[in-house]
N, C-alpha and C. Protein backbone atom coordinates (compact mmCIF):
# COMPACT_ATOMS: atom_id res chain seq x y z
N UNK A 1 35.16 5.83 -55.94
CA UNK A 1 34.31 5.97 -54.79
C UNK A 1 34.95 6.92 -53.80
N UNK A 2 34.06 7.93 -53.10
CA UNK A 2 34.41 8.54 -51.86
C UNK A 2 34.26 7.86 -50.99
N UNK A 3 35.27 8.08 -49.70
CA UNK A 3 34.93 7.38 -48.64
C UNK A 3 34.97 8.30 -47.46
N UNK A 4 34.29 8.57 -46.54
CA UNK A 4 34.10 9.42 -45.51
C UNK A 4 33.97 8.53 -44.32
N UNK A 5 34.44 9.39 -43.54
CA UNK A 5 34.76 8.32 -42.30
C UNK A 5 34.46 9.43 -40.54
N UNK A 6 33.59 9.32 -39.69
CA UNK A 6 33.32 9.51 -38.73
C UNK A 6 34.70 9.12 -37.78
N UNK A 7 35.63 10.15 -37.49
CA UNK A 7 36.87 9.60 -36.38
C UNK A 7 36.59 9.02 -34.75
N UNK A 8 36.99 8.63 -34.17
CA UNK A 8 36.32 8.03 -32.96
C UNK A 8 37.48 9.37 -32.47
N UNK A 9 36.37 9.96 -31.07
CA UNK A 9 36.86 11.25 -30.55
C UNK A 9 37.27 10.92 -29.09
N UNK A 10 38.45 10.02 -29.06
CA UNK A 10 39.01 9.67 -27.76
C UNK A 10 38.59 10.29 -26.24
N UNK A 11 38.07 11.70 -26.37
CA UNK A 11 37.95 12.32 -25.78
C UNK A 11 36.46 12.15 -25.26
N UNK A 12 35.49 11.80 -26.29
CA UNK A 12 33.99 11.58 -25.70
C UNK A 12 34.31 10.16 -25.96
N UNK A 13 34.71 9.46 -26.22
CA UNK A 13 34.34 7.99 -26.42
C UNK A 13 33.26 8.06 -27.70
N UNK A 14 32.89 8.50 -28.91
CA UNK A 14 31.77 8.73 -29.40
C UNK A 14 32.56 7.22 -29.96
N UNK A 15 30.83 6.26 -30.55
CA UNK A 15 31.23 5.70 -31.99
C UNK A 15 32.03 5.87 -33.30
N UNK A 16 32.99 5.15 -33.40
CA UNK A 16 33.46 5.04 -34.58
C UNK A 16 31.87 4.82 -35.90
N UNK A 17 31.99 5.75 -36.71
CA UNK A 17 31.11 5.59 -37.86
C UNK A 17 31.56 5.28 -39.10
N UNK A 18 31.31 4.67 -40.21
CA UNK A 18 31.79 4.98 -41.70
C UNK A 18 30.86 5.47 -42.40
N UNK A 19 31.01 5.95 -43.39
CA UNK A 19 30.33 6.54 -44.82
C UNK A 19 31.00 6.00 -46.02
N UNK A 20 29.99 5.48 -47.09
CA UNK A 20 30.60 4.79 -47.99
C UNK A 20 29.69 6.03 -48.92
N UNK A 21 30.40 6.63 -49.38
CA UNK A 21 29.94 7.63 -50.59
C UNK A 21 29.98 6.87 -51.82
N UNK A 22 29.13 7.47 -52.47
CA UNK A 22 29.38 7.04 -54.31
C UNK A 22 28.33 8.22 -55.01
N UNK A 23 29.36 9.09 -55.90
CA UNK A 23 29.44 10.11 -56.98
C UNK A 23 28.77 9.11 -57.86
N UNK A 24 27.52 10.12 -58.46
CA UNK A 24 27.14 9.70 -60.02
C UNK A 24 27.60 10.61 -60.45
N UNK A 25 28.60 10.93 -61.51
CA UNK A 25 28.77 12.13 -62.48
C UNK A 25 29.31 13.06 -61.96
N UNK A 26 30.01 13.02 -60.66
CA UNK A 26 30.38 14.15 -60.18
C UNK A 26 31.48 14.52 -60.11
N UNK A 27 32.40 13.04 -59.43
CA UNK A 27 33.79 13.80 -59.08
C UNK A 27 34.68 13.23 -60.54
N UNK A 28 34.26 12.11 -61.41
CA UNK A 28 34.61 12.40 -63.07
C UNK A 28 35.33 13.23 -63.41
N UNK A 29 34.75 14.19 -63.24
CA UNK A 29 34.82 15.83 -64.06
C UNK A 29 35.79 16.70 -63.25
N UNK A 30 36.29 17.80 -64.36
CA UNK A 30 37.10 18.39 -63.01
C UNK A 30 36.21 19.24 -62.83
N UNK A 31 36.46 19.98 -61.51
CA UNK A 31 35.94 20.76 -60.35
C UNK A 31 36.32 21.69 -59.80
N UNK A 32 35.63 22.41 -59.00
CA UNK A 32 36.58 23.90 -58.66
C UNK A 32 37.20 23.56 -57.40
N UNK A 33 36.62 21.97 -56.44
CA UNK A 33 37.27 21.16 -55.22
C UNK A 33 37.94 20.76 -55.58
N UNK A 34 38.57 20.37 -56.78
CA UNK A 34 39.66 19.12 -56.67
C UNK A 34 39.71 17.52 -56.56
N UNK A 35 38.40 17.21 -56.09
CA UNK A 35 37.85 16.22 -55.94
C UNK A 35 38.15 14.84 -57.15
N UNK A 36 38.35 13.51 -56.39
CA UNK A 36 38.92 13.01 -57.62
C UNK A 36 38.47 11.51 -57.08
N UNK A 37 38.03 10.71 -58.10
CA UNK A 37 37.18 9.10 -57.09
C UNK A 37 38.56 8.84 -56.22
N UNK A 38 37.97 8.12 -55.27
CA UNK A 38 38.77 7.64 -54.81
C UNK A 38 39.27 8.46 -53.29
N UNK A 39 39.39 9.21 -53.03
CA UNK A 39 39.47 10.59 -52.16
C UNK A 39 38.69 10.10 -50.88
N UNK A 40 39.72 10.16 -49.82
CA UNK A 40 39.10 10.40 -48.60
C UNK A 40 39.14 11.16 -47.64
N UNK A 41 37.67 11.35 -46.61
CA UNK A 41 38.06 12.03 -45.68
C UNK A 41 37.33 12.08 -44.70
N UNK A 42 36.80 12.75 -43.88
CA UNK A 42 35.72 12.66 -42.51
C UNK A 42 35.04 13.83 -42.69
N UNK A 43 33.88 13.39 -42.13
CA UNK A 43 32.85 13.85 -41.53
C UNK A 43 32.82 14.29 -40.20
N UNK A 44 32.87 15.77 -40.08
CA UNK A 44 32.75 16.28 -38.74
C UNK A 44 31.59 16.55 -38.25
N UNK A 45 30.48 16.18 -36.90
CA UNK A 45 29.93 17.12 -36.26
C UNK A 45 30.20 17.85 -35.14
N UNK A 46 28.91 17.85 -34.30
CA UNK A 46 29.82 18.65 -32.87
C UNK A 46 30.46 17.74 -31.97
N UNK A 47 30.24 16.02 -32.41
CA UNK A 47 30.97 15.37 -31.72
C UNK A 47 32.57 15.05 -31.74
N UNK A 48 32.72 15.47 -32.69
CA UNK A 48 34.33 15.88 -32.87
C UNK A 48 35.15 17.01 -32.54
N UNK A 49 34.13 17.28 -32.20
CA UNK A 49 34.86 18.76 -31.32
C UNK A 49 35.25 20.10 -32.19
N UNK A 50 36.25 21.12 -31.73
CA UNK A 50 36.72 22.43 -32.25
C UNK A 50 37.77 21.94 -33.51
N UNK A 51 38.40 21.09 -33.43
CA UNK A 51 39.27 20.77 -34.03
C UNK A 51 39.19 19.65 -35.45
N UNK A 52 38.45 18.86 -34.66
CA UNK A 52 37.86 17.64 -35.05
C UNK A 52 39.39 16.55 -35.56
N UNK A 53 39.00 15.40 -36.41
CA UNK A 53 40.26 14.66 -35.79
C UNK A 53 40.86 13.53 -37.35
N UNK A 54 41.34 13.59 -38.17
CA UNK A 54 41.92 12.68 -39.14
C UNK A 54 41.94 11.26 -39.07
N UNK A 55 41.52 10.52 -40.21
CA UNK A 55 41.60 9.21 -39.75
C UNK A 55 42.59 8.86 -39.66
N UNK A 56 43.35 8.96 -40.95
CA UNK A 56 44.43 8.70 -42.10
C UNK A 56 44.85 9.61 -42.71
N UNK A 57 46.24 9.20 -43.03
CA UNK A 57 47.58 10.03 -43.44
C UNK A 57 46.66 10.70 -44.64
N UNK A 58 46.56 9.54 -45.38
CA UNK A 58 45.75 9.67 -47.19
C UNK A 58 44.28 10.50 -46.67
N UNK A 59 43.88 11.09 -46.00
CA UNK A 59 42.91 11.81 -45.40
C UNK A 59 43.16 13.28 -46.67
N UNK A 60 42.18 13.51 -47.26
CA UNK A 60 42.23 14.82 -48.20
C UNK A 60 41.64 16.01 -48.03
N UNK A 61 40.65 15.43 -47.38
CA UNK A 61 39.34 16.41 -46.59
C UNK A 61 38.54 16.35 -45.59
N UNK A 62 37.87 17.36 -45.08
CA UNK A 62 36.74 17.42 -44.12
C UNK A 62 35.52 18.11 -44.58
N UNK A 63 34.43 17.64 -44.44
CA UNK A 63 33.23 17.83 -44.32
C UNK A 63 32.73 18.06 -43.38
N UNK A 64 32.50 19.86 -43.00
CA UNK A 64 31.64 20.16 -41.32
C UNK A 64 30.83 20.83 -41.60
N UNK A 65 29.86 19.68 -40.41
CA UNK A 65 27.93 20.58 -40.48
C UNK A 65 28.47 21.71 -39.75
N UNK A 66 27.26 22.60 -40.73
CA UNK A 66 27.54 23.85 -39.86
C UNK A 66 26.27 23.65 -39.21
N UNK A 67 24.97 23.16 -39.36
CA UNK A 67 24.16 23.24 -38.33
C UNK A 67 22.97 22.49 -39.51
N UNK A 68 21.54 22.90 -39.55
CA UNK A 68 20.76 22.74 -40.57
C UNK A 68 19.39 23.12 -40.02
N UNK A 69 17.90 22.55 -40.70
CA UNK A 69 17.03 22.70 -40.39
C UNK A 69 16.45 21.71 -40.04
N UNK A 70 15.67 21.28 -38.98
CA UNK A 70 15.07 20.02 -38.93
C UNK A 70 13.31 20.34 -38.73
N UNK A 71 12.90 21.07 -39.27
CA UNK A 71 11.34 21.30 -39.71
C UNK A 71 10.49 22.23 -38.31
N UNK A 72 11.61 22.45 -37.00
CA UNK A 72 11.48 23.07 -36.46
C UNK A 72 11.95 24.63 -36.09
N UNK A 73 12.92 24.33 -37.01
CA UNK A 73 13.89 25.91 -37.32
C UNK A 73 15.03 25.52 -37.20
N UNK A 74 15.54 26.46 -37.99
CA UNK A 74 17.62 26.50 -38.22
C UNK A 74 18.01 26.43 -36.58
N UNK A 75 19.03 25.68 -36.66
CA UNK A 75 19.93 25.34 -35.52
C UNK A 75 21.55 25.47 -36.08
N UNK A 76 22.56 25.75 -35.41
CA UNK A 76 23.37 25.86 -36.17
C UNK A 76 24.47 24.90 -35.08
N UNK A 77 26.02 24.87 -35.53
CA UNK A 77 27.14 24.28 -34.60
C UNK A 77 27.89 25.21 -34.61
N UNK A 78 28.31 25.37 -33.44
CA UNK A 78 29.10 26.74 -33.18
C UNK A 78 30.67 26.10 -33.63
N UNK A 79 30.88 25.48 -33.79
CA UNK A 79 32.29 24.74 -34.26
C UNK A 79 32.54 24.47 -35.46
N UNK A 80 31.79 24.67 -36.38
CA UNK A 80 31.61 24.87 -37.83
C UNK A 80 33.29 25.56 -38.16
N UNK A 81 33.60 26.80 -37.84
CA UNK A 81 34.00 27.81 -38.28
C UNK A 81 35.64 27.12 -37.43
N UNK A 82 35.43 26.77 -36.41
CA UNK A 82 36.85 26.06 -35.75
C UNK A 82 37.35 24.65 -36.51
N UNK A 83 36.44 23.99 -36.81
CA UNK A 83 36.51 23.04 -37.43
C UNK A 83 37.51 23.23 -39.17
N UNK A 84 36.84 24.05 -39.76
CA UNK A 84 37.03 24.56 -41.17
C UNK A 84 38.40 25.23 -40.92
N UNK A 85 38.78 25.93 -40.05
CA UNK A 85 40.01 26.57 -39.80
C UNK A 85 41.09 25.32 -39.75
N UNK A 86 40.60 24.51 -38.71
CA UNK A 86 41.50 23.34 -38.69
C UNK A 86 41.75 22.49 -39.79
N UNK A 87 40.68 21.90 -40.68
CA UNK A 87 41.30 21.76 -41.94
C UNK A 87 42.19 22.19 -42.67
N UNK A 88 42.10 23.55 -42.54
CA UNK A 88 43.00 24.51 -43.82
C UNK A 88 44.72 24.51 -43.16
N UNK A 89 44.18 24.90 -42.08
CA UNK A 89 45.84 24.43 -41.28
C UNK A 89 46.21 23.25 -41.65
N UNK A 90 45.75 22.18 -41.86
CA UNK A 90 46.42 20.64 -41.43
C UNK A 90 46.65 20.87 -43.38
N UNK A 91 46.86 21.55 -44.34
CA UNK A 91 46.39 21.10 -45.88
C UNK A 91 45.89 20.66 -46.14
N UNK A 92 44.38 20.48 -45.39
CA UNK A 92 42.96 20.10 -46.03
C UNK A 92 42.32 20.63 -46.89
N UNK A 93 41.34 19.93 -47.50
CA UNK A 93 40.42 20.66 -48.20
C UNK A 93 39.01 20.84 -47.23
N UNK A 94 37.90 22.16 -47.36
CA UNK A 94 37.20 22.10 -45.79
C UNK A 94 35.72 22.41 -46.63
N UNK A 95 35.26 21.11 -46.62
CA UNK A 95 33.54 20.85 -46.93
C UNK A 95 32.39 21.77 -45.73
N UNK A 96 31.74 21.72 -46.20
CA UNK A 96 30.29 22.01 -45.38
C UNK A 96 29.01 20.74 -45.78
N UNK A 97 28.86 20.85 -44.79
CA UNK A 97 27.69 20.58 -44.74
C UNK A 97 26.16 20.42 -44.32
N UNK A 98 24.69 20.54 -44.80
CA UNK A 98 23.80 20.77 -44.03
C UNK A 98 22.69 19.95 -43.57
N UNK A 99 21.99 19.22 -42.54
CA UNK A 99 21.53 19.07 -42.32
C UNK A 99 19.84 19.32 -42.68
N UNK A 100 19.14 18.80 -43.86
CA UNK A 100 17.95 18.91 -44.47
C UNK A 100 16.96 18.32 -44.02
N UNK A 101 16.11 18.64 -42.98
CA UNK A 101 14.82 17.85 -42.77
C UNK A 101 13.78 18.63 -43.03
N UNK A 102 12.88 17.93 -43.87
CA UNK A 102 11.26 18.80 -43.71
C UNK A 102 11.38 19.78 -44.39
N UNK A 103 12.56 20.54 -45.65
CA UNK A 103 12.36 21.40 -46.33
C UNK A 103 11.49 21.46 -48.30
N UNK A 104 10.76 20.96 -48.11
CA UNK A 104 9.54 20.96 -48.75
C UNK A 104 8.82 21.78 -50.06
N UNK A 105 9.18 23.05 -49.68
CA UNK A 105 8.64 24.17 -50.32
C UNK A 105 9.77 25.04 -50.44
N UNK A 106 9.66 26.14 -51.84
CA UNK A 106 10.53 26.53 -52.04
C UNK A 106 11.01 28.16 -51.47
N UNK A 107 9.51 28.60 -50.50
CA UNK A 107 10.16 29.31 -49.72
C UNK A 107 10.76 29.27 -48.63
N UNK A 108 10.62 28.62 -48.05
CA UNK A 108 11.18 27.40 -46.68
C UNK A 108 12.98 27.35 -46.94
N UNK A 109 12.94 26.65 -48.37
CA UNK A 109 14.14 26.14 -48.39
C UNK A 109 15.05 27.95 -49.10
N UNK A 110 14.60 28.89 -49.66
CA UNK A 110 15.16 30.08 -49.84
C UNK A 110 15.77 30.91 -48.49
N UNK A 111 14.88 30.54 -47.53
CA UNK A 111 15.11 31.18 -45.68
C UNK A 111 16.23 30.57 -45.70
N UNK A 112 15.91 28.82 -45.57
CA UNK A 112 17.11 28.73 -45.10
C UNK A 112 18.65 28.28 -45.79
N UNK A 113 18.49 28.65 -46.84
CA UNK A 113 19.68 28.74 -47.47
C UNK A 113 20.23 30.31 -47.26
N UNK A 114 19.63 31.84 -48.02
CA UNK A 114 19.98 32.49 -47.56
C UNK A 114 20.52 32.92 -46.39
N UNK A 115 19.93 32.42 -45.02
CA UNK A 115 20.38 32.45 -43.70
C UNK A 115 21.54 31.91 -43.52
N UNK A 116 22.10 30.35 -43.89
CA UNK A 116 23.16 29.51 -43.42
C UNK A 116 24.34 29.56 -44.87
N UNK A 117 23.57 30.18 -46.13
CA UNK A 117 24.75 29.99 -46.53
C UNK A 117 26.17 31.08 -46.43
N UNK A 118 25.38 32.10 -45.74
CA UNK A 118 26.01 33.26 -45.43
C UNK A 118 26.84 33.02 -44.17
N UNK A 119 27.09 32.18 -43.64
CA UNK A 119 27.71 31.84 -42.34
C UNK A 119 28.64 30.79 -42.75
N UNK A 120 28.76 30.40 -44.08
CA UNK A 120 29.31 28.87 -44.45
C UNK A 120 30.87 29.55 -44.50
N UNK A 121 31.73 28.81 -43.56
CA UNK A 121 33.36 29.09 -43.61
C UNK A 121 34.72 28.68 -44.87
N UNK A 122 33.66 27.59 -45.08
CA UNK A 122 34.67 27.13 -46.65
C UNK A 122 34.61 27.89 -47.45
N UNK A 123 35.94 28.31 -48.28
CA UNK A 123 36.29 28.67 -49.40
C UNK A 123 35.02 28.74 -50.36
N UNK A 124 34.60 29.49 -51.14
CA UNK A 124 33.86 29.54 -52.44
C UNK A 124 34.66 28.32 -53.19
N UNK A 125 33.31 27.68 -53.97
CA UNK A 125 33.75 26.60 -55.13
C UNK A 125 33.81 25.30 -54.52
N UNK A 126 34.54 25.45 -53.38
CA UNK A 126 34.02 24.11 -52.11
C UNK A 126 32.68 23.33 -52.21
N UNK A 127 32.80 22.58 -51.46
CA UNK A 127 31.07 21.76 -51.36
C UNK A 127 30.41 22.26 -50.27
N UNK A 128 29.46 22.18 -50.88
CA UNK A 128 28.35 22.91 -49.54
C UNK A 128 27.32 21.60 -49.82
N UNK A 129 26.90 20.43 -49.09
CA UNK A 129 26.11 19.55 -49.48
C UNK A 129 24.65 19.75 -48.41
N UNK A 130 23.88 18.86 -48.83
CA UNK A 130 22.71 18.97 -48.05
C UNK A 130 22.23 17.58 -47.95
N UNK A 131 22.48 17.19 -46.54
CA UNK A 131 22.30 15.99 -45.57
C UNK A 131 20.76 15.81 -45.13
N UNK A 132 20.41 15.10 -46.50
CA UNK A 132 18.97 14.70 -45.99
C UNK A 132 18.88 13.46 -45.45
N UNK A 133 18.18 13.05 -44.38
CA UNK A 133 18.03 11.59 -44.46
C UNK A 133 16.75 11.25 -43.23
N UNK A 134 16.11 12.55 -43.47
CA UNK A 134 14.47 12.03 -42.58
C UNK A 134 13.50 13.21 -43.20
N UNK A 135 12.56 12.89 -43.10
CA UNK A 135 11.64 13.92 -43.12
C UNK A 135 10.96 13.87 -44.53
N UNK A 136 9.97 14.51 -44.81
CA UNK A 136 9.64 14.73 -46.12
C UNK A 136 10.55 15.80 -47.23
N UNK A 137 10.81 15.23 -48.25
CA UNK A 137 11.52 16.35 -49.07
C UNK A 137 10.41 16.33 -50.44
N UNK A 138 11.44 16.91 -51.38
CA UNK A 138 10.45 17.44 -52.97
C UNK A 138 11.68 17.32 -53.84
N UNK A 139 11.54 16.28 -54.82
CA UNK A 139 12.75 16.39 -55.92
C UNK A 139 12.92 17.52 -56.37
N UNK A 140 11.74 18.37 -56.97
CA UNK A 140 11.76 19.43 -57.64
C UNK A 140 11.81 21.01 -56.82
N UNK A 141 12.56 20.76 -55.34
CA UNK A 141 12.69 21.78 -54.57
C UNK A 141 14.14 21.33 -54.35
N UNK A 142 14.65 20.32 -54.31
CA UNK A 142 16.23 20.01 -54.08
C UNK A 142 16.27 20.38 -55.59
N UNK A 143 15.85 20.12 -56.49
CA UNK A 143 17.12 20.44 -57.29
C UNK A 143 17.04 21.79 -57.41
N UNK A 144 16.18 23.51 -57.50
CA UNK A 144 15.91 24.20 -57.21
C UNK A 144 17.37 24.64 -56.18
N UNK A 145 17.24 23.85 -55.02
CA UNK A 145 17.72 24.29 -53.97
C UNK A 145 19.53 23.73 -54.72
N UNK A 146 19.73 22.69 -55.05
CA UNK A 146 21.29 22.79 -55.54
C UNK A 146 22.18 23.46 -56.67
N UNK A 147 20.69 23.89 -57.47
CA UNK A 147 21.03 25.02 -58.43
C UNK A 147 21.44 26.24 -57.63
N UNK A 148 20.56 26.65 -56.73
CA UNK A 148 20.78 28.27 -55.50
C UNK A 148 22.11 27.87 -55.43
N UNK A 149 22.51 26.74 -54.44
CA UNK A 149 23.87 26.82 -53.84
C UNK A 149 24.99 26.91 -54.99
N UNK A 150 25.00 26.28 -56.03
CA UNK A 150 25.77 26.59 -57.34
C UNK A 150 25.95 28.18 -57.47
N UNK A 151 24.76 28.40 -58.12
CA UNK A 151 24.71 30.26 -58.11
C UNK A 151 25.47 31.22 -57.25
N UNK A 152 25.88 30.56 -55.69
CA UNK A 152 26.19 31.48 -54.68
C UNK A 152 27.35 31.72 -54.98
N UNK A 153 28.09 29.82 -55.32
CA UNK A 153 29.66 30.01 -56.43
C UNK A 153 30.19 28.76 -55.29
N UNK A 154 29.13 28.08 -54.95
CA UNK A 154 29.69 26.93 -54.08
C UNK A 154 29.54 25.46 -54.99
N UNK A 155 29.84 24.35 -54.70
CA UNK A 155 29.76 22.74 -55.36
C UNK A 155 28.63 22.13 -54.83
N UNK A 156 28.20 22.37 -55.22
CA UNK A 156 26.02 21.27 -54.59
C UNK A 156 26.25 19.93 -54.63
N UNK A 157 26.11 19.36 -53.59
CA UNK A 157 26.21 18.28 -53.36
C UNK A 157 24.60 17.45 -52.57
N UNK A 158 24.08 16.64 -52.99
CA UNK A 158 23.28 16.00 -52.49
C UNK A 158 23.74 14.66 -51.46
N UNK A 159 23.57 14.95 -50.29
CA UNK A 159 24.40 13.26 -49.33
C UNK A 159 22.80 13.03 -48.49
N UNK A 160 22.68 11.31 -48.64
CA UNK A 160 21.57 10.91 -48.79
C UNK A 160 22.04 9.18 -48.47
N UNK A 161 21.42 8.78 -47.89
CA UNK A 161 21.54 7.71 -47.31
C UNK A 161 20.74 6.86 -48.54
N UNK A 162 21.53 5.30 -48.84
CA UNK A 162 21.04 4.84 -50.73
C UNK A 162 19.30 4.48 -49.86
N UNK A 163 18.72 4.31 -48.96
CA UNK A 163 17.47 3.57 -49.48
C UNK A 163 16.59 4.62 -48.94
N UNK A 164 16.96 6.14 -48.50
CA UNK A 164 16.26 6.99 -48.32
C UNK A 164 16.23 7.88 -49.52
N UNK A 165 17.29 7.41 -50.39
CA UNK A 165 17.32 8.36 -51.69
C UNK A 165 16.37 7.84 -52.59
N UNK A 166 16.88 6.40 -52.54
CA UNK A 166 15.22 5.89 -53.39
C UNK A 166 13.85 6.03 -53.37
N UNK A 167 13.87 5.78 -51.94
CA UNK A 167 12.23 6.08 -51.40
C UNK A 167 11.45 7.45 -51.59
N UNK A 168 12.44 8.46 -51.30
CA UNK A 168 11.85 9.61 -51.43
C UNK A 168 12.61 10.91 -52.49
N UNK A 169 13.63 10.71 -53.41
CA UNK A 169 14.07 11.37 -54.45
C UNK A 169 13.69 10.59 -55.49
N UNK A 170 13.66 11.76 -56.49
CA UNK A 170 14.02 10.83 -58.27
C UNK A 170 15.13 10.68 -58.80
N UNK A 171 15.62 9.73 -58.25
CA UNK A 171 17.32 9.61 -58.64
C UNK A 171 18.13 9.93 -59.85
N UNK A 172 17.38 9.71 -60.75
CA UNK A 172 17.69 9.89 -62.36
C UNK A 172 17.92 11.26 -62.56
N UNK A 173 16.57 12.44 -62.06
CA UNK A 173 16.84 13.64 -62.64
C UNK A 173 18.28 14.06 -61.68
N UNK A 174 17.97 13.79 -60.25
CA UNK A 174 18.94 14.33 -59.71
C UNK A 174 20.45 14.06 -60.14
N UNK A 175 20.61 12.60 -60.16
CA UNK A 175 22.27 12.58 -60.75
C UNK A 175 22.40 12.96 -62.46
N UNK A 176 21.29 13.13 -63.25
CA UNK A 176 22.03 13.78 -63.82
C UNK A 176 22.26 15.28 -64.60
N UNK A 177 21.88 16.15 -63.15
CA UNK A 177 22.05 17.29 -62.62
C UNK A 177 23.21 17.66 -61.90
N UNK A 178 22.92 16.50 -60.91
CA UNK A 178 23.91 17.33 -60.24
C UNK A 178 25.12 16.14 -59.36
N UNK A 179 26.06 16.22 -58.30
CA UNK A 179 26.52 15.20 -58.10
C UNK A 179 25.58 14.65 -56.76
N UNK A 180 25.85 12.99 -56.39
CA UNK A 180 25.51 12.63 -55.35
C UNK A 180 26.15 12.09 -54.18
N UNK A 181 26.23 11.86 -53.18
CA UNK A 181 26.82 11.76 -51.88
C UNK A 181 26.05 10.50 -51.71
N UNK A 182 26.26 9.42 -51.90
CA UNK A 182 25.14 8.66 -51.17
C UNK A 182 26.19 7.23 -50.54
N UNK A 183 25.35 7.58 -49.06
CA UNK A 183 26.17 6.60 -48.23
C UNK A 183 25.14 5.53 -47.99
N UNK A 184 26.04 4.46 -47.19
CA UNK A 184 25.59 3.29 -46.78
C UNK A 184 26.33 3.00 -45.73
N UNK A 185 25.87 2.58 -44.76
CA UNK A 185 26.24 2.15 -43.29
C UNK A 185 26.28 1.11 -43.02
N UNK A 186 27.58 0.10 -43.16
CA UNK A 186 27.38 -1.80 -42.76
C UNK A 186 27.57 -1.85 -41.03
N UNK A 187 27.95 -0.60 -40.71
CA UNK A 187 28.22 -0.89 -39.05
C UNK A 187 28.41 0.53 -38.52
N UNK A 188 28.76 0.49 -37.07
CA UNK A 188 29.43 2.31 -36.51
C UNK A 188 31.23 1.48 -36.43
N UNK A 189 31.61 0.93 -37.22
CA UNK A 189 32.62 0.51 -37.13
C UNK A 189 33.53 1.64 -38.63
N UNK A 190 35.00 2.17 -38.20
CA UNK A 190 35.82 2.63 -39.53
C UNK A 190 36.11 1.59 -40.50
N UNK A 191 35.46 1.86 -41.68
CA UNK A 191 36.03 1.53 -42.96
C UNK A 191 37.15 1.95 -43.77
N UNK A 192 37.83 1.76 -43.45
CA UNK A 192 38.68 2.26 -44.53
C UNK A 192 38.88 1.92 -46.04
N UNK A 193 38.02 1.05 -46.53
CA UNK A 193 37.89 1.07 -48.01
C UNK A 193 36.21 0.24 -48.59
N UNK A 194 36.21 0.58 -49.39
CA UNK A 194 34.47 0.66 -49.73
C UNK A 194 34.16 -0.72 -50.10
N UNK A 195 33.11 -1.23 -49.04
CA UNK A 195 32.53 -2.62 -48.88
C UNK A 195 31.43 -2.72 -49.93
């Protein structure tokens, strides 16, 4: 199991969050990330600031939105690129990730991949995932869309909250395509190992 973890940012007072990830078929295998069960690390947004912040020693990686679409147009985080720097300094490994609402159709989702993946700061072969967890989606436009991000020479990742993945993906084709991210939330409290 992955475990991802939201740091509490002393500085805003934000909530402590957890993420309980679980890979179908993904991190198994080797990879051009490195990625291996068991592996942890955080989740950055803009509430973590330029730097953003480690839970734990055993911390392997970061995952930062660079911004996404929410059915009103691309928005991006200007800390994306500070964030990803700071990983690589600390001997991180430095994820992306995007924010997916309301991308539907497959020219929709071509805009905005072309647009944001060209701005993405991680390393090629890295994960570039896509953070759905409102809106209407299309199985057969995500997987479309995690094949593109493959092609670019990045790791497609689907992260999906488990009872929004059910409701509105086909779980079957997707995991076994491609890998999955799928969290579950027992509290805004840190986990440090998978409940």
């Amino acid at each position: 199991m992955l475990i991802c973890r939201i740091k509490k940012n002393e500085k805003t007072q934000k909530n402590s969050s957890s993420l309980l990830a679980v890979t179908l078929g993904f991190f198994a295998s080797s990879s051009p990330v490195f990625a291996a069960v068991g592996d942890q690390g955080v989740d950055w947004a803009v509430y973590q600031k330029n730097e953003g912040h480690f839970g734990y020693a055993h911390d392997k990686f970061s995952i930062s939105q660079i911004g996404g679409y929410n059915g009103s147009g691309i928005y991006w985080h200007s800390i994306h690129a500070s964030q990803v720097q700071s990983s690589i300094v600390q001997g991180k490994r430095a994820h992306t990730y995007i924010w997916w609402q309301n991308v539907a159709d497959y020219s929709a989702a071509k805009y905005v991949l072309d647009t944001m993946l060209d701005q993405v700061q991680t390393p090629k072969g890295y994960i570039v995932a896509l953070d759905a967890e409102s809106g209407c989606q299309n199985t057969d436009v995500t997987l479309w869309v995690l094949q593109y991000i493959k092609d670019r020479g990045y790791t497609p990742l689907l992260y999906v909250h488990k009872s929004y993945l059910v409701d509105k993906f086909d779980l079957t084709i997707i995991s076994n395509q491609f890998g999955l991210w799928m969290a579950r939330y027992p509290d805004y409290n840190v986990t440090p190992v998978p409940n």
